[in-house]
Protein backbone atom coordinates (compact mmCIF):
# COMPACT_ATOMS: atom_id res chain seq x y z
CA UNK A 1 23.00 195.41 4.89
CA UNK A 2 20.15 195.76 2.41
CA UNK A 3 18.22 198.40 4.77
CA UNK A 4 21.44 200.24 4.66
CA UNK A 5 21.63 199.91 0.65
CA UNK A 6 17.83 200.82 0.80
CA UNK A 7 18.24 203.91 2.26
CA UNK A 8 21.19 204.84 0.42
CA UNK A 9 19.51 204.23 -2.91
CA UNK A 10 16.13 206.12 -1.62
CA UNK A 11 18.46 209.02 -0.56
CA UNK A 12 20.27 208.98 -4.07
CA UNK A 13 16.89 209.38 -5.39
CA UNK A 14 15.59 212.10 -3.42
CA UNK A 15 18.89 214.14 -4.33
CA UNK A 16 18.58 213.40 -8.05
CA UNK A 17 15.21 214.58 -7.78
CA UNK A 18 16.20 217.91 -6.11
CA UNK A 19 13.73 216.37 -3.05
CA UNK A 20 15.06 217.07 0.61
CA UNK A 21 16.42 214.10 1.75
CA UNK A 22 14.07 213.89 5.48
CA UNK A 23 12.36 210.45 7.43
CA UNK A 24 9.03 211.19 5.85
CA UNK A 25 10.06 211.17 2.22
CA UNK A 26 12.63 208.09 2.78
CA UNK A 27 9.10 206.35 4.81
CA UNK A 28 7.01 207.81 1.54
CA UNK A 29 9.31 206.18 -0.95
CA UNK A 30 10.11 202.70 1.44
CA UNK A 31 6.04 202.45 1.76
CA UNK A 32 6.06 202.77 -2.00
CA UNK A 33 8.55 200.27 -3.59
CA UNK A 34 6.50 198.01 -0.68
CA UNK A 35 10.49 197.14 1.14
CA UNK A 36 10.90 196.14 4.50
CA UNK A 37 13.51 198.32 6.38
CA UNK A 38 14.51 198.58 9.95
CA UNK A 39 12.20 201.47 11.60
CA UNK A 40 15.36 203.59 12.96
CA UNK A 41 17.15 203.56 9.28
CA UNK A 42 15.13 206.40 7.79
CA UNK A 43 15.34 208.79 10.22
CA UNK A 44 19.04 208.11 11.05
CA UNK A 45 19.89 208.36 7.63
CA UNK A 46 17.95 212.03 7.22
CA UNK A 47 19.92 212.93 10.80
CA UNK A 48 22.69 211.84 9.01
CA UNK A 49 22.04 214.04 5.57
CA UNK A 50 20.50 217.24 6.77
CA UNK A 51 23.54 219.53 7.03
CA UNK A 52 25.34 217.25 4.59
CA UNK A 53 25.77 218.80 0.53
CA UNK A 54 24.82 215.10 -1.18
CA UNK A 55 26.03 216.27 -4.58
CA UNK A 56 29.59 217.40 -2.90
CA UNK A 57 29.23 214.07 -1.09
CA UNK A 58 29.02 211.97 -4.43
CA UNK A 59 32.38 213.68 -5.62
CA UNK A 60 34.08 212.92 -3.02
CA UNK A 61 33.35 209.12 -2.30
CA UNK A 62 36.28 207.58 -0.94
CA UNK A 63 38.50 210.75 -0.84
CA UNK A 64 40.00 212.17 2.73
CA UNK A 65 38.77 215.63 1.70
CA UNK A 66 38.47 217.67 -0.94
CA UNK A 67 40.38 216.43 -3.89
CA UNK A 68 42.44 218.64 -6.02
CA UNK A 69 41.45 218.81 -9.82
CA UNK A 70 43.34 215.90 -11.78
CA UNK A 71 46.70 217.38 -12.34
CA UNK A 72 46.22 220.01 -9.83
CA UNK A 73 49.29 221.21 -8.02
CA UNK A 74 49.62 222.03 -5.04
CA UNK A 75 49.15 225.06 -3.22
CA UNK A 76 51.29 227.84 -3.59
CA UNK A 77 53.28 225.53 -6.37
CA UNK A 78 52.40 227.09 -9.82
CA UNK A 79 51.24 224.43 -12.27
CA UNK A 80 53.35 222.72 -14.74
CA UNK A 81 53.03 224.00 -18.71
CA UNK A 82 51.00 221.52 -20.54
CA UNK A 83 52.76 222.29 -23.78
CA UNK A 84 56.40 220.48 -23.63
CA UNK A 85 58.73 222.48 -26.21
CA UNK A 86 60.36 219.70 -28.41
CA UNK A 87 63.48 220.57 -27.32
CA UNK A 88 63.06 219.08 -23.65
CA UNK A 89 61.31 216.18 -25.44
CA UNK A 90 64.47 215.28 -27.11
CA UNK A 91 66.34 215.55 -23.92
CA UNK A 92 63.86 213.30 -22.27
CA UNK A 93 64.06 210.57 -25.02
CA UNK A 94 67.80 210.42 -25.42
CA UNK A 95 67.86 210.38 -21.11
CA UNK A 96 65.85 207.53 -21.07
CA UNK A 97 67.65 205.58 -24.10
CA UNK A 98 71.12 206.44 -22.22
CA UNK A 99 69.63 204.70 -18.63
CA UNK A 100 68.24 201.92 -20.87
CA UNK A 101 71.33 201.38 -22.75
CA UNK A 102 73.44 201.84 -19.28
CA UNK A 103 71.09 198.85 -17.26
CA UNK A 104 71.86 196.53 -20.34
CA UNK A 105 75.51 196.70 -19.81
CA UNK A 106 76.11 196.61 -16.29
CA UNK A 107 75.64 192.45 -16.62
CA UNK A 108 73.87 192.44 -13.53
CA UNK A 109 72.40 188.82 -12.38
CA UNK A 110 70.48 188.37 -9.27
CA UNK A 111 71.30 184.43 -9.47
CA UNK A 112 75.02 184.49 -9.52
């Protein structure tokens, strides 16, 4: 695991330094911190990056694909007006009063 974590960290390096993540420079940079890592890690980790965008990568940790924008909707769906006239505020307060009002007097006990 810390090989892995190595070679992760070297390769976050390289990016942040605008350096092409390849085996040599991972080798250059393991030979220079003085860490012991598996021989096959650095060059299967450059395999692994050389078609790869690391920047777009780094967005997109733990997402299925390309996230939408927070708030985004969908496509085709135009999005939602940020700006709620005070109107439709008014309607949503006095809504959710009514359904609280309306749960209090149903009497409703799970235990009886």
């Amino acid at each position: 695991m810390t090989s892995k974590l190595t070679c992760i960290y070297l390769a976050l390096i390289l990016h942040n330094d605008e350096v092409t993540v390849t085996e040599d420079k991972i080798n250059a940079l393991i030979k220079a911190a003085g860490i012991n890592v598996e021989p096959f890690r650095p060059g299967l980790f450059a395999k692994a990056l050389a078609n790869v965008n690391v920047g777009s990568l780094i967005c997109n940790v733990g997402a299925d694909g390309p996230a939408p924008a927070a708030g985004a909707a969908p496509a085709g769906v135009p999005a939602p007006s940020t700006a709620t006239a005070p109107a439709e505020e008014k309607k949503v307060k006095a809504k959710k009063e009514e359904s609280e009002q309306s749960d209090d007097d149903m009497s409703f006990d799970l235990f009886n």
